[in-house]
Protein backbone atom coordinates (compact mmCIF):
# COMPACT_ATOMS: atom_id res chain seq x y z
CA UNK A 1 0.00 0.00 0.00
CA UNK A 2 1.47 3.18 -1.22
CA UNK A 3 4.74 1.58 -2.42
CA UNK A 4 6.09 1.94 -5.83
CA UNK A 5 6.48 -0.38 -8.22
CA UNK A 6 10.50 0.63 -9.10
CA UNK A 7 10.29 -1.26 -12.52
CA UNK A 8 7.50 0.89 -14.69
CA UNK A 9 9.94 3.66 -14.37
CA UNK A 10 13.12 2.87 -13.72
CA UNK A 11 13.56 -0.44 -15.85
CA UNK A 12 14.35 0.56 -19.38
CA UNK A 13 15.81 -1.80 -20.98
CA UNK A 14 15.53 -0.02 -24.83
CA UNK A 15 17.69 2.82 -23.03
CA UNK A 16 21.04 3.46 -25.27
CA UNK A 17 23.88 4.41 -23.20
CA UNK A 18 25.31 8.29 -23.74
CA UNK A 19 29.30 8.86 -23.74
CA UNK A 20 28.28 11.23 -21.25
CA UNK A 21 26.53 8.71 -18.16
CA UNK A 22 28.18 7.30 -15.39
CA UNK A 23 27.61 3.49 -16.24
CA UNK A 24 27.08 1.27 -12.82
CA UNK A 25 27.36 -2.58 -12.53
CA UNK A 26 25.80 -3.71 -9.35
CA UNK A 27 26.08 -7.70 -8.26
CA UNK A 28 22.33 -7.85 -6.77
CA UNK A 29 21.01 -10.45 -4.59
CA UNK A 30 17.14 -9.62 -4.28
CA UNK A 31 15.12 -10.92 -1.36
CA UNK A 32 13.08 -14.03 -2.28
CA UNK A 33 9.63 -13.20 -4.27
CA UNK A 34 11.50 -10.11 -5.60
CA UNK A 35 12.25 -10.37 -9.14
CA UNK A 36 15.50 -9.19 -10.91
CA UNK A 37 14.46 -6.06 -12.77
CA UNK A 38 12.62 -5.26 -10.00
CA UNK A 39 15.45 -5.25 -7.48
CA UNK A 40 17.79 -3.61 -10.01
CA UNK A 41 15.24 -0.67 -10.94
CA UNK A 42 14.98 0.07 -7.03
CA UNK A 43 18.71 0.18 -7.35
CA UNK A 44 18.41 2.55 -10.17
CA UNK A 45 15.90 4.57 -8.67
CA UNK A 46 16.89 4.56 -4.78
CA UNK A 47 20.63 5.82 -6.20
CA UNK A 48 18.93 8.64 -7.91
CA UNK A 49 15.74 10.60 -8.06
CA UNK A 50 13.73 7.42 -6.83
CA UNK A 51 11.51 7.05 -3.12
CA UNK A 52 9.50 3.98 -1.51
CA UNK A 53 6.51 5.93 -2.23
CA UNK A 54 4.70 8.46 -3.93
CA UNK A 55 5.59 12.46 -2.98
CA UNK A 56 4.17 15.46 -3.58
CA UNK A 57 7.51 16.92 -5.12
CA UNK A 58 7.23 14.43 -8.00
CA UNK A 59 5.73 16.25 -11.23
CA UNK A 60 7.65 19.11 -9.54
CA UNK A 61 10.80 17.99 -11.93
CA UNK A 62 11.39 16.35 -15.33
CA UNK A 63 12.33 12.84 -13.82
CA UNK A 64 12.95 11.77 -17.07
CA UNK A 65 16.22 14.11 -17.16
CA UNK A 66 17.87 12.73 -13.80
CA UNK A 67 16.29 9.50 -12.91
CA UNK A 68 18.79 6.43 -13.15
CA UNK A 69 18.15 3.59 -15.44
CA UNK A 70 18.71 -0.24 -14.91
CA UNK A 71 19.12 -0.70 -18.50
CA UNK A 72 20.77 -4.28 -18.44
CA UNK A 73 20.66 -7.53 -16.41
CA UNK A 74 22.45 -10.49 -17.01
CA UNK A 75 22.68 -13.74 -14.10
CA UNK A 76 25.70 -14.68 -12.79
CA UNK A 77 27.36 -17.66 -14.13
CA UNK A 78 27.31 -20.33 -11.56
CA UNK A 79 25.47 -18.55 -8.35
CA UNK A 80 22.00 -18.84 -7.96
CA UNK A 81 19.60 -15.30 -7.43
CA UNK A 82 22.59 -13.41 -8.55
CA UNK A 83 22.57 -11.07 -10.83
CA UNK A 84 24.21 -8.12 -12.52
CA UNK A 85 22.60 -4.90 -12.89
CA UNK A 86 23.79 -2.18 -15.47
CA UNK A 87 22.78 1.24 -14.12
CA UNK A 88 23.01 4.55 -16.27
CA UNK A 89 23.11 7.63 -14.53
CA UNK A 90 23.06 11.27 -16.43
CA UNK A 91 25.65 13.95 -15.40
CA UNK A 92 22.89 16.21 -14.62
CA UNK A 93 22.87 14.47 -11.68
CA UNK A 94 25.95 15.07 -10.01
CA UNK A 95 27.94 18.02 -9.11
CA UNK A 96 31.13 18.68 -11.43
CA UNK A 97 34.04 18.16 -9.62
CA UNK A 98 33.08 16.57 -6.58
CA UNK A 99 33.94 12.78 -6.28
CA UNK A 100 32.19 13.06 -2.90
CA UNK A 101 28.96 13.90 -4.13
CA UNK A 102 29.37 11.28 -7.17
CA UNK A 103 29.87 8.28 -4.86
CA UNK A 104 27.12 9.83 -2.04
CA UNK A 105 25.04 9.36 -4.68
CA UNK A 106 25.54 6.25 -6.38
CA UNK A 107 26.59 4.14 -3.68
CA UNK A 108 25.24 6.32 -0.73
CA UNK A 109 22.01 4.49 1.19
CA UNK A 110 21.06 2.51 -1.46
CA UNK A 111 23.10 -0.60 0.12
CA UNK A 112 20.79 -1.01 3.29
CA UNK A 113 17.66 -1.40 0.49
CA UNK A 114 14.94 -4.27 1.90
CA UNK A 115 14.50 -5.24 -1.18
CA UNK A 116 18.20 -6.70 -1.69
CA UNK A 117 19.83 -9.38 0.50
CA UNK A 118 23.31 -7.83 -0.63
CA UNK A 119 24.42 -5.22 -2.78
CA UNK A 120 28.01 -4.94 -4.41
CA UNK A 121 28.95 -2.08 -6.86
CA UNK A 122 31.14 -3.93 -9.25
CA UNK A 123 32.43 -1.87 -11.73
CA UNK A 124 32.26 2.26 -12.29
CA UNK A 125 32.49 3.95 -15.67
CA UNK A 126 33.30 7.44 -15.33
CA UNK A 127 33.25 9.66 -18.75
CA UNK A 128 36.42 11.73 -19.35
CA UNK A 129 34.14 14.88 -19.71
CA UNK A 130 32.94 14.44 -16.24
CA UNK A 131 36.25 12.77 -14.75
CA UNK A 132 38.15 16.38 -16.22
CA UNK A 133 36.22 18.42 -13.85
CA UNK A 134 37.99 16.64 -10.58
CA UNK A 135 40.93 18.93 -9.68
CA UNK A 136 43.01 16.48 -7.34
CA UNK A 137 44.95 17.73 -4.74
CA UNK A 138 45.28 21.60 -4.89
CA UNK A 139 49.57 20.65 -4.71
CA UNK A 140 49.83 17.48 -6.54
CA UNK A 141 50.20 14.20 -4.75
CA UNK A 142 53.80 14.10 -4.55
CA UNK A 143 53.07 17.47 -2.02
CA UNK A 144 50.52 15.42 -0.19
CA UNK A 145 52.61 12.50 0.06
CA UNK A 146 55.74 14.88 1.26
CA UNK A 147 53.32 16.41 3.95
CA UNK A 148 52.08 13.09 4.93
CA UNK A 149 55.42 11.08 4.68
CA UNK A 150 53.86 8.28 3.34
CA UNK A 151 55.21 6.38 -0.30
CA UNK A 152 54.29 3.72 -1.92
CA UNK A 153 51.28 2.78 -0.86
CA UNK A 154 47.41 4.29 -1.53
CA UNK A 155 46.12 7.49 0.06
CA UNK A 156 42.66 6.80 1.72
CA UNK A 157 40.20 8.50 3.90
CA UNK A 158 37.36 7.71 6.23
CA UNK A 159 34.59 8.99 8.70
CA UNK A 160 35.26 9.27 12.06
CA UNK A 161 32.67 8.10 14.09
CA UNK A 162 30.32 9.17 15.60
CA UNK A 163 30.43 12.07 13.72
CA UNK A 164 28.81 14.42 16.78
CA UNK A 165 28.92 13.95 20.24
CA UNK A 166 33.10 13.93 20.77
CA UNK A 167 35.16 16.15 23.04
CA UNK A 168 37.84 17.97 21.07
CA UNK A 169 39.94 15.99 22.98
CA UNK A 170 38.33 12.68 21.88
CA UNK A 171 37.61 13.82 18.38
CA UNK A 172 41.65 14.14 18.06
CA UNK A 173 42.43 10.87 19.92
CA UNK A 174 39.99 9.35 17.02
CA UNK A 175 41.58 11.34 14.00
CA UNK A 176 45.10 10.21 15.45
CA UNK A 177 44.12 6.94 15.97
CA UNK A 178 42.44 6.45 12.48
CA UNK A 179 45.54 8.03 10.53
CA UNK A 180 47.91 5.61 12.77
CA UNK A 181 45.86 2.92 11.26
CA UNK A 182 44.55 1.69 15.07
């Protein structure tokens, strides 16, 4: 009662991929009774302009112009209720520049979904005329690396958590802590 059905909109499986999307392969496990296109629409949708039900801000927008689209799905060889789900998503969608924002978006809450047992994002296809807009570090890496003294090896960040409720103090143990790699 007042759910969506994900697949009458975003399961389009005419759709011709643009140079210009952001192309999305997702390993899907649905929950039983939940059929493949219909667990890789919600993925499609719930990554993009989609919600569990109907809102009043829907005709507010020309969905057609952001939405995601589970255009492809294909099982995977040798596991049962597996399957993979191409997603394209327009650059409309995303702010230029910010990987953040990108990745918020694609791979953001749509993991805790009901409708999926498990979730992987498999592959990413990022078009050069959106991946030119990402600046890098405002010195280069070999300045970030000098700053950091740390070669060799990949650069990666994280969220410390809880995000609220620290003490300066704390907040600092948990930043030094997370950077030690404890």
């Amino acid at each position: 009662a007042g759910v969506k059905d994900y697949k009458l909109t975003y399961y389009t499986p005419e759709y011709e991929t643009k140079d210009t999307d952001i192309l999305a392969a997702f390993r899907v496990s649905p929950q039983p009774g939940v059929p493949p296109e219909e667990a890789g629409a919600a993925v499609a949708a719930e990554s993009s302009t989609g919600t569990w039900t109907t809102v009043w801000t829907d005709g507010l927008t020309s969905l057609d112009r952001y939405k995601g689209r589970c255009y492809h799905i294909e099982p995977v060889a040798g596991e049962d209720s597996q399957w993979i789900c191409y997603v394209a998503y327009p650059l409309d969608l995303f702010e230029e520049g910010s990987v953040t924002n990108m990745f918020t978006s694609i791979v953001g809450n749509v993991f805790g979904f009901k409708a999926l047992r498990a979730l992987r994002l498999e592959d990413l296809r990022i078009p050069p005329t959106y991946s030119k807009t990402f600046q890098g570090p405002p010195h280069g890496i070999q300045v970030e690396r000098d700053k950091l003294n740390k070669y060799g090896r990949p650069l990666l960040g994280c969220t410390i958590k809880p995000k609220l409720g620290l003490s300066a103090k704390n907040y600092g143990r948990a930043c030094y802590e997370c950077l030690r790699g404890g």
